[in-house]
Protein backbone atom coordinates (compact mmCIF):
# COMPACT_ATOMS: atom_id res chain seq x y z
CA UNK A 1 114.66 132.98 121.59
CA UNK A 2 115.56 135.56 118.67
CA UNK A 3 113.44 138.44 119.03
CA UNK A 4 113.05 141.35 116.35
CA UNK A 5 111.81 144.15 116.70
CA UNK A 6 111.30 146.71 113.39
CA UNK A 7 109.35 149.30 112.40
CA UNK A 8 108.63 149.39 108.73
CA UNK A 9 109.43 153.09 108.79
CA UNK A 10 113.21 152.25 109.19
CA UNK A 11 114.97 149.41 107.27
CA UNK A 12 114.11 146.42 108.99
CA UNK A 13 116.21 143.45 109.40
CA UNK A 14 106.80 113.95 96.06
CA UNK A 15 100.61 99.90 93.25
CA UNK A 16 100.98 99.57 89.72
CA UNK A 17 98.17 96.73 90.14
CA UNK A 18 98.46 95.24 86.49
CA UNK A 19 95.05 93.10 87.95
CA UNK A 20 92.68 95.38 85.43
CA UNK A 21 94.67 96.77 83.23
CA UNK A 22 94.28 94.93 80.09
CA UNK A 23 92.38 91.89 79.00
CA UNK A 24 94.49 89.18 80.51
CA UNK A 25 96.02 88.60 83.70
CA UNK A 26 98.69 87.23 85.26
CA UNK A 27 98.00 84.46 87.76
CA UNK A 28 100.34 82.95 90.51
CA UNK A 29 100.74 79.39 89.60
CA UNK A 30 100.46 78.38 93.30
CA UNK A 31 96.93 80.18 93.64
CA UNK A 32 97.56 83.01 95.84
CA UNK A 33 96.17 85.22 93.50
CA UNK A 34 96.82 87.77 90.85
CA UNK A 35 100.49 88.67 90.30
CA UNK A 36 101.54 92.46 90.37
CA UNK A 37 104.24 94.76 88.41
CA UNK A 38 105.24 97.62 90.08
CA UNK A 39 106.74 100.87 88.19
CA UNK A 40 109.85 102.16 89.18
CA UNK A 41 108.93 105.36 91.44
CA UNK A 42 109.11 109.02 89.22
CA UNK A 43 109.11 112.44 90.49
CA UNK A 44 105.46 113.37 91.25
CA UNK A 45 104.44 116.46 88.84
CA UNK A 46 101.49 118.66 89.65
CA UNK A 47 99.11 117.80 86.94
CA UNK A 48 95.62 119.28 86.08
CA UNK A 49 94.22 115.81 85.24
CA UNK A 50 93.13 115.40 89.31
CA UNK A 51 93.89 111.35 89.08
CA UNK A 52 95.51 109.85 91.84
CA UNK A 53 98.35 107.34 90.69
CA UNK A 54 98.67 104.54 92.51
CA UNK A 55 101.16 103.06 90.72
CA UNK A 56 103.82 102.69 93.34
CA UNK A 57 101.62 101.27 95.99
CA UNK A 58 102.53 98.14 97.20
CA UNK A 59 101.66 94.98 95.56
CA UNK A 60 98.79 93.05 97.09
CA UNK A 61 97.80 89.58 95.82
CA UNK A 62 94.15 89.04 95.58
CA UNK A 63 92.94 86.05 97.01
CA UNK A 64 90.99 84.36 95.05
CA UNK A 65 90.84 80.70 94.05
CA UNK A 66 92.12 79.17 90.63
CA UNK A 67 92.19 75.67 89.41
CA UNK A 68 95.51 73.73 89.51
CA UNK A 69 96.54 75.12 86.16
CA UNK A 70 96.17 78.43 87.66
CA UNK A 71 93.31 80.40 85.88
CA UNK A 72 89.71 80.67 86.69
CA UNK A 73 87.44 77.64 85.98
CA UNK A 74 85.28 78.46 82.91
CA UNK A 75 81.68 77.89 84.76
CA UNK A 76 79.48 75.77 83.04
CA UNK A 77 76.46 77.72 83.52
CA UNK A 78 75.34 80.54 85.80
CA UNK A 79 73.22 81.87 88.34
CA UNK A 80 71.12 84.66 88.15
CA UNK A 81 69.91 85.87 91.99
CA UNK A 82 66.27 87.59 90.59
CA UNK A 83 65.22 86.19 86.90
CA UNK A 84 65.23 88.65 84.06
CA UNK A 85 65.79 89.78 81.08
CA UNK A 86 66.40 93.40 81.26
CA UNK A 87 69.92 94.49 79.07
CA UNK A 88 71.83 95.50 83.01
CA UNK A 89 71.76 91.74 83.84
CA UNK A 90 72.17 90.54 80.31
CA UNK A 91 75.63 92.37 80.97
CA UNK A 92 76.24 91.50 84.38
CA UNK A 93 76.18 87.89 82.94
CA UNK A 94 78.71 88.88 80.58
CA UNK A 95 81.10 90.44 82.67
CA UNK A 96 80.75 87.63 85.20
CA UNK A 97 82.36 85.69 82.79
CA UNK A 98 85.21 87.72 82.18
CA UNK A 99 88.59 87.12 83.97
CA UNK A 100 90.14 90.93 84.90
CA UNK A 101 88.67 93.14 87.57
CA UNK A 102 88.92 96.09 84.56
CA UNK A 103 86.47 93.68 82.39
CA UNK A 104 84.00 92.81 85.35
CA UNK A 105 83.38 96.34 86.49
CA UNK A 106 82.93 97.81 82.86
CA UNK A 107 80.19 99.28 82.52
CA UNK A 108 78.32 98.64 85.78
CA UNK A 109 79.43 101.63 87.76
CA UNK A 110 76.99 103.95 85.52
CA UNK A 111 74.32 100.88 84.29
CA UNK A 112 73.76 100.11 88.37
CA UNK A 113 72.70 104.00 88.30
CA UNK A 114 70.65 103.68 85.27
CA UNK A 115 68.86 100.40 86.66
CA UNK A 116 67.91 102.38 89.64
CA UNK A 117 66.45 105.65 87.82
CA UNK A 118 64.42 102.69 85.75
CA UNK A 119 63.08 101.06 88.45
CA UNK A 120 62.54 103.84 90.74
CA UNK A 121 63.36 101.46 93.65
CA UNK A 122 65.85 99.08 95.48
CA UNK A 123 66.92 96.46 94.25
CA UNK A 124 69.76 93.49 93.97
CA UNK A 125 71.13 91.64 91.08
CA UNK A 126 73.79 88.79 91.10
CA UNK A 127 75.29 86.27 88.89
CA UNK A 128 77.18 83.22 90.41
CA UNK A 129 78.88 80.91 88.42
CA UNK A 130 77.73 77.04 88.80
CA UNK A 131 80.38 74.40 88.33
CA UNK A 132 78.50 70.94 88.25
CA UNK A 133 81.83 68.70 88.83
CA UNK A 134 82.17 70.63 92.33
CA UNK A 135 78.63 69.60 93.33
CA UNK A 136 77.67 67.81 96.43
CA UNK A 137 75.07 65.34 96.10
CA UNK A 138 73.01 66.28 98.49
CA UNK A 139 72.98 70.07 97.58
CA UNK A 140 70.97 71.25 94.23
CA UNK A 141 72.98 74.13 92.13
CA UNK A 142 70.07 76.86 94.36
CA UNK A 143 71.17 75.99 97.17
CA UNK A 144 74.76 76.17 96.23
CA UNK A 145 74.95 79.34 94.03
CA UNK A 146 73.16 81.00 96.90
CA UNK A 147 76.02 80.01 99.11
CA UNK A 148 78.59 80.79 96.98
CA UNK A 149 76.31 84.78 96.97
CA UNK A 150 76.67 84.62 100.54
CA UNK A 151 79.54 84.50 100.55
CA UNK A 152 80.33 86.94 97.82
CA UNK A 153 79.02 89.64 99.73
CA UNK A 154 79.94 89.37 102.73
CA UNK A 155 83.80 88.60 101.67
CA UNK A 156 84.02 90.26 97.86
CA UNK A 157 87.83 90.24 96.76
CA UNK A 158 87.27 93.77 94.85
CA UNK A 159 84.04 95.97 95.70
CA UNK A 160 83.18 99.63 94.87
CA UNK A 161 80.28 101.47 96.89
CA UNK A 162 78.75 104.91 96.66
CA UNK A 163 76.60 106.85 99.13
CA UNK A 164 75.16 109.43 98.33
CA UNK A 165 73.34 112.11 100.55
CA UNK A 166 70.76 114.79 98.78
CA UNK A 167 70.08 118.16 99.58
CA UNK A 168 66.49 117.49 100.71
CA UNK A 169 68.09 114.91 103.39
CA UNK A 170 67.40 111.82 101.70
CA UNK A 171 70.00 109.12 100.74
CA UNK A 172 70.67 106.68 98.39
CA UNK A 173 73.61 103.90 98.44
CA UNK A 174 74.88 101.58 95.15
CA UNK A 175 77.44 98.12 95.98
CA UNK A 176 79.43 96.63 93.31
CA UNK A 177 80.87 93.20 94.61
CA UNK A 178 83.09 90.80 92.87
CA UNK A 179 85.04 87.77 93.11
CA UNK A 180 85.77 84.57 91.48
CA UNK A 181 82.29 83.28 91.99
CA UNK A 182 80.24 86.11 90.57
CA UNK A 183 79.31 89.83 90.27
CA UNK A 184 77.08 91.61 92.51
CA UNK A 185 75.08 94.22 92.61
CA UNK A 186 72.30 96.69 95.00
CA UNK A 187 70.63 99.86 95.36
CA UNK A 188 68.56 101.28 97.66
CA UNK A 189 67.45 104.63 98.59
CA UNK A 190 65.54 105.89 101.60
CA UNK A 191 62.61 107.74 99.20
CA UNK A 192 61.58 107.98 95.88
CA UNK A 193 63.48 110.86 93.56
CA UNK A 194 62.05 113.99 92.44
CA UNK A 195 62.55 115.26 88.46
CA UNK A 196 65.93 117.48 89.82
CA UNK A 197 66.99 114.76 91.58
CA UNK A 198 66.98 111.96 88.91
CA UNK A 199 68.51 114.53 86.65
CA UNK A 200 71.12 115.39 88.92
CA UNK A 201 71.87 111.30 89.47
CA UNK A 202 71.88 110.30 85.59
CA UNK A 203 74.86 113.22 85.88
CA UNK A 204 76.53 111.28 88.27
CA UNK A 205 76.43 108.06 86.89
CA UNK A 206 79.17 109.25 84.09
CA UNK A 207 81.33 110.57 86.89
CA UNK A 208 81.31 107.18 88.77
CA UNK A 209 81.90 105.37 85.34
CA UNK A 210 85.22 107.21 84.68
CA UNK A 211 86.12 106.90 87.86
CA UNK A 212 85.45 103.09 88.39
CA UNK A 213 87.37 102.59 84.92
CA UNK A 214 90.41 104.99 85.90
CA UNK A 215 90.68 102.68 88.79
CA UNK A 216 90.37 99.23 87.98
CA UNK A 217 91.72 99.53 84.38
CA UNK A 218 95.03 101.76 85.34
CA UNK A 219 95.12 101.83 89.29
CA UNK A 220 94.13 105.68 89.02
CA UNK A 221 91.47 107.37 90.90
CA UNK A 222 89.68 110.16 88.75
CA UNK A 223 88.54 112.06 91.79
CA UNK A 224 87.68 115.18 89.36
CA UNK A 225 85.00 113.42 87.82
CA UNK A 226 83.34 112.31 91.17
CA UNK A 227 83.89 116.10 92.53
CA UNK A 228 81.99 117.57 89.42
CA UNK A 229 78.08 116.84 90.90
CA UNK A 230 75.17 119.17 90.46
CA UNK A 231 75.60 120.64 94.47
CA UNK A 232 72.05 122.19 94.59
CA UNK A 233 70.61 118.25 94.25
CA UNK A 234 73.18 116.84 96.12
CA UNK A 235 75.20 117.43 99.14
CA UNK A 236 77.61 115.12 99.70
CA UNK A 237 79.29 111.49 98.71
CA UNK A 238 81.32 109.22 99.78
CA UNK A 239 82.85 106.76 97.34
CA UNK A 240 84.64 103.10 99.07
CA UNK A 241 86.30 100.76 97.07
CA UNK A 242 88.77 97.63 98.31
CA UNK A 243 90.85 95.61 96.35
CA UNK A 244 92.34 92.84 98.72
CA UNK A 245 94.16 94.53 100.79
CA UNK A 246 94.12 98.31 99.60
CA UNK A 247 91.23 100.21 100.54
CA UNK A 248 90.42 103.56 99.21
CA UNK A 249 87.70 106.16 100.88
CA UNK A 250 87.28 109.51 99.45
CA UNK A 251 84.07 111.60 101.22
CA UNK A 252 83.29 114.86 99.47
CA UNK A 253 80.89 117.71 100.22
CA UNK A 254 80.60 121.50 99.78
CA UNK A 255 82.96 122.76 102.19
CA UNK A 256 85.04 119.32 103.21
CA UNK A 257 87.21 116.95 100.98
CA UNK A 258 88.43 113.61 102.84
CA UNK A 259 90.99 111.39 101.89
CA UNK A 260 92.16 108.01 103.09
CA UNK A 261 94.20 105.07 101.49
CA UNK A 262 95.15 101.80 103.07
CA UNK A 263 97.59 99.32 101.92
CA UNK A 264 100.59 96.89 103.05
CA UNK A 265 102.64 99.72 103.12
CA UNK A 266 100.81 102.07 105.26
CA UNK A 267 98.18 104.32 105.65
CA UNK A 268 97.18 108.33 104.19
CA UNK A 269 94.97 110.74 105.61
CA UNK A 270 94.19 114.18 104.12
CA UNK A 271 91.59 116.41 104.93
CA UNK A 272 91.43 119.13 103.12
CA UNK A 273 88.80 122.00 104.38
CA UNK A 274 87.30 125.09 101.95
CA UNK A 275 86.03 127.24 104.89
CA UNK A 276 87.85 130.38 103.44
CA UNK A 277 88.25 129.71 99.68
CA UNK A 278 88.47 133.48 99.50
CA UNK A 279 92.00 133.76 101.25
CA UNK A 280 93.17 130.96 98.63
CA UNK A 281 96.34 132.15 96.19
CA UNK A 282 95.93 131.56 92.61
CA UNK A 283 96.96 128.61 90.02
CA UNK A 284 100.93 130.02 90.07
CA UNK A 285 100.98 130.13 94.30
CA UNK A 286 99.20 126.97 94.98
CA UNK A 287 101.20 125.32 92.86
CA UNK A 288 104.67 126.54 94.19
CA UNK A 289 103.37 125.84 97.71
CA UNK A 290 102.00 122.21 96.62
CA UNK A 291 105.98 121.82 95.48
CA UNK A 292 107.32 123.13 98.72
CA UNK A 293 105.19 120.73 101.03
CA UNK A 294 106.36 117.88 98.84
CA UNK A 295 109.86 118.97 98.98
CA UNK A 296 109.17 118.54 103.22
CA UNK A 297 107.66 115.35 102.92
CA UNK A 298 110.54 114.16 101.10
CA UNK A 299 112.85 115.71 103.49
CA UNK A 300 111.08 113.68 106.34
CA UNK A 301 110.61 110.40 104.16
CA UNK A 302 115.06 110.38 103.90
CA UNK A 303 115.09 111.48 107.82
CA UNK A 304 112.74 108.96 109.24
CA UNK A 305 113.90 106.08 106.85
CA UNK A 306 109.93 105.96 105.06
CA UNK A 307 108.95 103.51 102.55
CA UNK A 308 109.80 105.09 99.27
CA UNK A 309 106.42 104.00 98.12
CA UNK A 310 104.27 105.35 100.65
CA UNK A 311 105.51 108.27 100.62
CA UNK A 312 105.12 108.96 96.44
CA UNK A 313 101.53 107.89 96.55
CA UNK A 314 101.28 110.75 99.52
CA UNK A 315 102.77 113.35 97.34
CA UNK A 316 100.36 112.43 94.62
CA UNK A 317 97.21 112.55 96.94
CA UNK A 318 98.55 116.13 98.62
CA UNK A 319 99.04 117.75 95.52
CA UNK A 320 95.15 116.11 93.97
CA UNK A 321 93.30 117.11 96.87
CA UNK A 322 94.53 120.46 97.26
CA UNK A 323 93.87 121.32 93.46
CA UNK A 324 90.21 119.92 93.12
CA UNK A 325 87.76 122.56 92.70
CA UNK A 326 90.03 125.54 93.18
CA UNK A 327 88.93 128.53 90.71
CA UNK A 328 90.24 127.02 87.59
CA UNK A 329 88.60 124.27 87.43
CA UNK A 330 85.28 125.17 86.23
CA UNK A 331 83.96 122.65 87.93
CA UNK A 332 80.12 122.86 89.71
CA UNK A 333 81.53 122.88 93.29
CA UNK A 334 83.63 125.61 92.61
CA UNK A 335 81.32 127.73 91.56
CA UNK A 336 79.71 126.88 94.73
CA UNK A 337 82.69 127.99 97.08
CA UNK A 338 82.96 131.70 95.71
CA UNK A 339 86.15 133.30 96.85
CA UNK A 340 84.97 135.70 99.61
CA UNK A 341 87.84 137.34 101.41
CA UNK A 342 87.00 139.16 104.75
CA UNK A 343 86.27 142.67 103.97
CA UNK A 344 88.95 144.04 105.58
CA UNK A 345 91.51 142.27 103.15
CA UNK A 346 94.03 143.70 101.37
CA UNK A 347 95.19 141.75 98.39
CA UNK A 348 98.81 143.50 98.99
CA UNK A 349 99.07 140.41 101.71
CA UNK A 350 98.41 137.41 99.51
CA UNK A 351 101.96 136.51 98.95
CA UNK A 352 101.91 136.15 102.98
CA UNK A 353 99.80 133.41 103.00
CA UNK A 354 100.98 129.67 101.53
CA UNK A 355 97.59 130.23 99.03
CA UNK A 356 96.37 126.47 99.77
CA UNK A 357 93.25 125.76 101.05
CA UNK A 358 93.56 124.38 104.96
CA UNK A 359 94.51 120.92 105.36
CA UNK A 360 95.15 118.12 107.94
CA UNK A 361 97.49 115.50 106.21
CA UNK A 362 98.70 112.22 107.94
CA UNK A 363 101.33 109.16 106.73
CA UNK A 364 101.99 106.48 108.35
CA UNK A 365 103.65 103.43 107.87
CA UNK A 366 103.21 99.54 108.83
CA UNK A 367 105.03 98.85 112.25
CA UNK A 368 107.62 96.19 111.88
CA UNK A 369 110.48 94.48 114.53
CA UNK A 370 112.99 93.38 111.76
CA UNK A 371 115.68 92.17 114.32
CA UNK A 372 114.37 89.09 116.56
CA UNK A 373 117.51 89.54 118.33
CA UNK A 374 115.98 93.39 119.86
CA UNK A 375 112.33 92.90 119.35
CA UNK A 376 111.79 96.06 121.30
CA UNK A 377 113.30 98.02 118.52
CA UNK A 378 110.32 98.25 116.39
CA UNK A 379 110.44 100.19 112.63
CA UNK A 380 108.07 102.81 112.31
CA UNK A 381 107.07 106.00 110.69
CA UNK A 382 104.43 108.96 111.28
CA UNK A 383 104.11 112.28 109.72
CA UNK A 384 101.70 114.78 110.02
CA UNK A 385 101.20 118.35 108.72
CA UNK A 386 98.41 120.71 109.19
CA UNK A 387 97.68 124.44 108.15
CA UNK A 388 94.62 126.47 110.14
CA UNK A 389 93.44 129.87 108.89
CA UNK A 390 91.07 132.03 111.01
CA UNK A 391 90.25 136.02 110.73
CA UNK A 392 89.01 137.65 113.11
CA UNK A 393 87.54 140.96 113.33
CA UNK A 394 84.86 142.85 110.67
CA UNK A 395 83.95 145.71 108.27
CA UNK A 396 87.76 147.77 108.06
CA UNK A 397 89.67 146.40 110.86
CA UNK A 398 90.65 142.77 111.31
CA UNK A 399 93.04 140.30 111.45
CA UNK A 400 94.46 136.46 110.15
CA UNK A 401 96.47 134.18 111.43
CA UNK A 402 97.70 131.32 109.57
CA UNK A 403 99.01 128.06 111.76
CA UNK A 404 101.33 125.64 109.81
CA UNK A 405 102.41 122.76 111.88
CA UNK A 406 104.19 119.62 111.37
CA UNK A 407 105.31 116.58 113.51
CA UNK A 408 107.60 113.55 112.46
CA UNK A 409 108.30 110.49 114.72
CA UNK A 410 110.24 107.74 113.16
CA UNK A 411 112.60 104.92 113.63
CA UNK A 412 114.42 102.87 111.63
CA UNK A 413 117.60 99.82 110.77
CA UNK A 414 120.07 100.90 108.51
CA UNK A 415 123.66 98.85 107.62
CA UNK A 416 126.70 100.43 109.32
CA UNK A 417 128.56 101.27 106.32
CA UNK A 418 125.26 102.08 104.09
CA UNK A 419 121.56 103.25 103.81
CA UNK A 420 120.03 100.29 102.99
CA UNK A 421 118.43 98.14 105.21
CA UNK A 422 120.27 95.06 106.95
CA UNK A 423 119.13 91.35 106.90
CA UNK A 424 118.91 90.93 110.69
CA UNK A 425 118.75 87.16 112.56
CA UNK A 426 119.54 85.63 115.74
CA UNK A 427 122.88 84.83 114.44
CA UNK A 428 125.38 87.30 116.23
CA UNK A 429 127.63 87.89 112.97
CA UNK A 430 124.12 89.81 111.69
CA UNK A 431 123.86 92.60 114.84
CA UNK A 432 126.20 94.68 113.06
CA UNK A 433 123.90 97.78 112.22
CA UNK A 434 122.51 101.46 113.44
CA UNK A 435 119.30 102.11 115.22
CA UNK A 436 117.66 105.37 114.92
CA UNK A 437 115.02 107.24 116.56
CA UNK A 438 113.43 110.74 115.09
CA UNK A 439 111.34 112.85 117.13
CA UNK A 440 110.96 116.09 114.97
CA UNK A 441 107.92 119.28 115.72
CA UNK A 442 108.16 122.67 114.07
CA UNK A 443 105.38 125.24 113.78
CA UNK A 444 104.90 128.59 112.38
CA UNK A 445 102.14 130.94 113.00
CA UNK A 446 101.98 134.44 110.97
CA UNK A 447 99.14 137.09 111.99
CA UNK A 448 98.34 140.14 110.00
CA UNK A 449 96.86 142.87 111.03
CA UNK A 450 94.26 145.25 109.18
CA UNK A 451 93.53 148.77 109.39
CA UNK A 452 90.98 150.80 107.11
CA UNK A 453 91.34 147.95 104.67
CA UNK A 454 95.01 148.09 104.64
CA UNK A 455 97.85 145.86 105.99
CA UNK A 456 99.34 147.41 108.52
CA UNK A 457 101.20 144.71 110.78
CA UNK A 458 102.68 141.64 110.91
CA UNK A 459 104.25 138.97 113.40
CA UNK A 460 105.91 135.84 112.64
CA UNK A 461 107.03 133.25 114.97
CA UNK A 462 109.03 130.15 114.23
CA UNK A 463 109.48 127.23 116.42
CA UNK A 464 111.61 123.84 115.78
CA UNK A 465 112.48 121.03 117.79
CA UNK A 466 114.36 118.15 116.23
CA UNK A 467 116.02 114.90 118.03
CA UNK A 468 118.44 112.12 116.30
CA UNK A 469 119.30 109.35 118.29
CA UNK A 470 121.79 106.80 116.51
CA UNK A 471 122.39 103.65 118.26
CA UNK A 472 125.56 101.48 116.76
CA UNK A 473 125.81 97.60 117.48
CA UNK A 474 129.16 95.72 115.83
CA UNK A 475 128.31 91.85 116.39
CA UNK A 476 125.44 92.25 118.82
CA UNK A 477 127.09 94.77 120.80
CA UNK A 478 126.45 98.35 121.71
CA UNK A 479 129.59 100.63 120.43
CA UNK A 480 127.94 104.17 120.47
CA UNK A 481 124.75 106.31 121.11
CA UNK A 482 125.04 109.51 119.84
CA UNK A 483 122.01 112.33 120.31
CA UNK A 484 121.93 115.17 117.46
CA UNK A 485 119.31 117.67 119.35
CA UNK A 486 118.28 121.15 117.37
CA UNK A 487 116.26 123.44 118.90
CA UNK A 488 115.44 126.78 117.30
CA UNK A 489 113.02 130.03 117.78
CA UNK A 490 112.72 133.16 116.23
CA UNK A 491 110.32 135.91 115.99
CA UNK A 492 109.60 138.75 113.48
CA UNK A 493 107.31 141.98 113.81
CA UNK A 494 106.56 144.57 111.61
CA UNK A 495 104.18 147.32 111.47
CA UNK A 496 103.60 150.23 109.29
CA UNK A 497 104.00 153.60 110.95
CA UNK A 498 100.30 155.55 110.77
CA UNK A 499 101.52 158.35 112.82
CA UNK A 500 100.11 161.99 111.72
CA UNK A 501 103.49 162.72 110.24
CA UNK A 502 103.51 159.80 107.64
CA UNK A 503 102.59 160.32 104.44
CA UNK A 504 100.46 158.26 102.08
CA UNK A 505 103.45 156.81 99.76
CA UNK A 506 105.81 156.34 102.70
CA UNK A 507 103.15 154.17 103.92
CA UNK A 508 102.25 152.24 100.91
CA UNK A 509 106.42 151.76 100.80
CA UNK A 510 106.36 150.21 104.78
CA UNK A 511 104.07 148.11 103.02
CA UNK A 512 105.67 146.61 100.34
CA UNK A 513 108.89 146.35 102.54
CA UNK A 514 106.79 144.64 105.06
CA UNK A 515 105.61 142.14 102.17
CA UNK A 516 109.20 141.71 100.72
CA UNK A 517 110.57 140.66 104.10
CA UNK A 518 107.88 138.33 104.96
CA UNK A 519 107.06 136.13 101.71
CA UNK A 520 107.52 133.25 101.36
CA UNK A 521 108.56 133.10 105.50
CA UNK A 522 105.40 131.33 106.53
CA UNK A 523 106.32 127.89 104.95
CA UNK A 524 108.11 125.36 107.70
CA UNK A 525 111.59 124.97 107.39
């Protein structure tokens, strides 16, 4: 281990699913379901608009079930669960009929929140399509429309839901289901609303419109508009919505913001916590650290052989969820979460810190045995990276210590005289490829020290342990296993000298020098 020693006194040493997003669809002529485009993957920018692309997401067909022509039988009549004729199912019956997921959840996300205030109660709602020429005899259209509900809800090809938990403890939950049979709806909600609350729900109903359209008309989750919720009514939500195979959770509440997306390609976590939004760097800093930690994800995508994918919808959802409610939004919650610092903080030692709020961010990737000739060398990638903030300490003296933390274990096929990925078989001419194996952990932990409201020390220490292992085969046969291990550690302290022969200014200059030597250093290499 490097080791330094200094006092400051001396110089010191980054799934397009086209399903919704127009009024027509393409349909797979074999009936497996709706037919996705995918965008060519961009650069992910950090953008103010808060909407997570999901664009490069895998495709995922929709199973749903089409005539032999390939399109959706035009129903002859339909089905409505609870007779009425209120305007909310006068439009559910007239997005039932329509053919794109962006054209059956128009509208509903915000009218099933309307229906509710009206009623001031549960309720369910449901139209089901009827097609006579399918009839068996010895059913009546009832009994087979109810069926055809049944099943609707218990196996919905796209559903949105939205539970919400209110400051005064009660809860209310809202279901959108869909699928070729019908449209769906219920509420329900453990006690009736007061005035504040009501209010503070009508509110909310425009936030879960935008943010039903962003996503099923352009495969975009408006997570800003969800975020922005009157916070002395309500405490917390938790918004779920699956489209055949991609499922999307996002939970929300004054202190916590949870993340997770599933798809073909993989799965993200990120939890993002707002326990000390006073230690938090402005717009200019959380952006350049939001760019660094997507520079490292890249960086571990190319070492551990990631799906290209996975890892751009990642970068989009790290840079979203760090960027919600910060200071510049304006938003409720923010206003909420006022930036506190300890009161021993010194605002000198800002540029020490990455200026993100702390975080707990997973990928990882569908496991896969490409090469039936080695089926114990499996395809796989995992990447995690955490930061934890604590301060100890009160009134003038304290300290902080900021914990960043990453971990990357991998493997991966690659062609012997290329990148890409080989076509593997039991034939033996095929088993000419490399195998390899990452097992990669680095972690940095930086503590400042406070004295009369002043930084007056610092420590950083910096740990890395990587491993490559490269296997070669030429024809099914083992040539070469090479091992690439780097192991590094270094550590770094500084302190300003507060003896009763140092001035004022030559301290404020340890200081700066202290700040100058250290910024920037806490980010992982």
């Amino acid at each position: 281990m490097a080791t330094i020693l200094s006092s400051l006194s001396t110089p010191a040493t980054q799934v397009n699913v086209r399903a919704g997003a127009s009024q027509s669809v393409a349909l797979d002529k074999q009936g497996a379901g709706i037919s996705v485009a995918l965008d060519n993957a961009s650069p992910v920018a950090v953008s103010s608009s808060y909407q997570l692309n999901l664009r490069t997401a895998r495709a995922v067909l929709v199973p749903q079930t089409y005539d032999q022509a390939g399109f959706v039988p035009d129903p002859a009549s339909q089905w409505l669960e609870n007779k009425s004729d209120d305007t909310f199912s006068y439009m559910l019956e007239q997005n039932a009929r329509l053919t794109t997921v962006s054209g059956r959840f128009n509208g509903v996300a915000s009218g099933v929140i309307e229906r509710f205030q009206t009623t001031q109660g549960d309720f369910k709602q449901a139209v089901v399509a009827t097609y006579p020429a399918q009839s068996n005899a010895n059913q009546n259209v009832a009994e087979l429309s109810q069926a055809r509900l049944n099943n609707l809800r218990e196996n919905a090809d796209q559903s949105m839901g939205l539970s919400v938990t209110l400051a005064s403890g009660r809860s209310i939950e809202f279901s959108i289901k869909s699928n070729v049979d019908g449209l769906s709806v219920e509420a329900s909600s453990s006690a009736q609303l007061t005035e504040s609350e009501s209010r503070a729900l009508e509110k909310l109903a425009a936030g879960l419109e935008k943010t039903a359209n962003s996503y099923f008309a352009d495969q975009r989750i408006n997570l800003d508009a969800l975020a922005n919720f009157d916070t002395f009514a309500i405490s917390s939500l938790k918004l779920e919505i699956k489209v055949g195979e991609q499922e999307l959770n996002f939970n929300i509440n004054q202190s916590h913001h949870q993340l997770n997306i599933k798809s073909a390609s993989g799965q993200i976590d990120i939890d993002v916590s707002h326990d000390n939004p006073g230690l938090r760097g402005n717009a200019a800093q959380r952006n350049k650290a939001i760019q660094l930690f997507l520079g490292q994800i890249d960086t571990a995508g190319n070492r551990g052989g990631a799906d290209k994918e996975l890892v751009s919808l990642y970068k989009d959802a790290f840079s979203i969820m760090q960027k919600i409610n910060t200071e510049e939004d304006g938003s409720d919650l923010s206003t909420q979460l006022p930036g506190r610092a300890p009161s021993f903080w010194d605002d000198a030692a800002q540029p020490l810190l990455t200026g993100l709020a702390d975080f707990n961010a997973k990928i990882t990737g569908v496991v896969s045995t490409p090469n039936p000739a080695h089926l114990q060398e499996s395809d796989y990638f995992n990447y995690q990276v955490s930061q934890k903030t604590t301060q100890q300490g009160h009134a003038a003296n304290g300290s902080i210590s900021q914990i960043l933390d990453s971990r990357l274990s991998a493997a991966f096929h690659q062609e012997l005289k290329s990148n890409e990925k080989p076509v593997l078989s039991s034939d033996r001419n095929s088993q000419s490829y490399r195998y390899s194996k990452v097992e990669d952990h680095a972690s940095n932990k930086l503590i400042l020290g406070f004295d009369k409201n002043q930084l007056n020390s610092a420590s950083l220490e910096k740990s890395s342990d990587r491993l490559l292992s490269v296997s070669s085969y030429e024809l099914g046969k083992l040539v070469s296993t090479q091992t690439h291990p780097d192991k590094q550690d270094s550590k770094i302290n500084l302190h300003v000298n507060t003896g009763p022969h140092a001035s004022a200014s030559a301290q404020a200059q340890q200081r700066l020098r202290m700040v100058d030597s250290l910024r920037n250093q806490i980010f992982l290499d």
